[in-house]
Protein backbone atom coordinates (compact mmCIF):
# COMPACT_ATOMS: atom_id res chain seq x y z
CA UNK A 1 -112.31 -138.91 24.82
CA UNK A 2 -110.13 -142.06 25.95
CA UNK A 3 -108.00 -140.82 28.21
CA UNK A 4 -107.27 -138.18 30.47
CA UNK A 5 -104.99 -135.50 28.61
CA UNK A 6 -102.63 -132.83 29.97
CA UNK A 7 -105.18 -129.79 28.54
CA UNK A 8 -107.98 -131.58 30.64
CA UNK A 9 -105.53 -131.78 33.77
CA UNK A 10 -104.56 -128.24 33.28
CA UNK A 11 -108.20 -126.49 32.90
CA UNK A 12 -108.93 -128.33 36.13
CA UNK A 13 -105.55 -126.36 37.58
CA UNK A 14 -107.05 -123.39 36.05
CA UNK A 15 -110.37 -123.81 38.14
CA UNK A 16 -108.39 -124.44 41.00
CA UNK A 17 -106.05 -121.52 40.70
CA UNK A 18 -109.51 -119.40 39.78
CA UNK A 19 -111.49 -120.52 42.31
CA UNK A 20 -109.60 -121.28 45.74
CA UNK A 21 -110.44 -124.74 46.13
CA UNK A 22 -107.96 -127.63 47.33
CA UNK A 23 -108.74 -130.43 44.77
CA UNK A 24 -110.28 -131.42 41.55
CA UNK A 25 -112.07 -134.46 39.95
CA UNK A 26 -111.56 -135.28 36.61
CA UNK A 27 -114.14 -137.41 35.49
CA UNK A 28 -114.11 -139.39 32.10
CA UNK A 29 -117.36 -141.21 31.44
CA UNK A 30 -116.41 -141.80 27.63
CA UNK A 31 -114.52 -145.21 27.51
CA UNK A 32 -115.32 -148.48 28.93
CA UNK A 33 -114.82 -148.35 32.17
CA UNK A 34 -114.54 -145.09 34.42
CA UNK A 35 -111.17 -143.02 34.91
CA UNK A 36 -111.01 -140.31 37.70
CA UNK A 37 -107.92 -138.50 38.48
CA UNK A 38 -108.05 -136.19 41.71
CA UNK A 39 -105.79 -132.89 40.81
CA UNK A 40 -104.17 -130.85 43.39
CA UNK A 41 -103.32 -127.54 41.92
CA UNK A 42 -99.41 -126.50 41.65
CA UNK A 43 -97.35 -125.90 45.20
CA UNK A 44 -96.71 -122.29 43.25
CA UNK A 45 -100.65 -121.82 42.69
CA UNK A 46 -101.30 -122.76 46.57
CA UNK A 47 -98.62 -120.21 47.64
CA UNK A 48 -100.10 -116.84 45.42
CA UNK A 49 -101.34 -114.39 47.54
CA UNK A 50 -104.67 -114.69 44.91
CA UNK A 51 -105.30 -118.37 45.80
CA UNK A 52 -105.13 -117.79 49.26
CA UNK A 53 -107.43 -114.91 49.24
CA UNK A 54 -109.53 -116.90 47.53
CA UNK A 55 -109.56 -119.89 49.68
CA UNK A 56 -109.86 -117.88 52.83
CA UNK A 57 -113.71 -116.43 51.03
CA UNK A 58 -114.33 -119.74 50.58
CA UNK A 59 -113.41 -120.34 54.01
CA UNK A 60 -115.84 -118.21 55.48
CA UNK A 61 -118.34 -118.77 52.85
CA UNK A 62 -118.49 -122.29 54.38
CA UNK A 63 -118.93 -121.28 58.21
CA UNK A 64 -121.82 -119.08 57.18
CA UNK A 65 -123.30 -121.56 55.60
CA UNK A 66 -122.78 -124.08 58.50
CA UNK A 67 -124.52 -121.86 61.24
């Protein structure tokens, strides 16, 4: 792959959406030199009641696992 492409930038979106959290790397080790891209998913995505059910789990997922 050379570069970055909008299906690659919109399966990260789709992990996003799917899993609650607030950014994504997109890493492409395949050309000379490293590209990275950090992807923030869609103001509509951050707003669904899904995502934010999600990211609240995730939420206290985290505290658990920090006491």
């Amino acid at each position: 792959m050379e570069k970055v492409q909008t299906p690659h930038v919109q399966q990260v979106i789709s992990y996003l959406a799917a899993s609650g959290l607030d950014v994504g790397l997109l890493i492409n080790f395949g050309t000379t030199s490293l590209q990275h891209r950090r992807i923030f998913p869609p103001k509509a995505v951050q707003s669904s009641p899904v995502f934010q059910t999600r990211k609240r789990r995730l939420q206290s997922v985290k505290s658990v696992d920090e006491s």
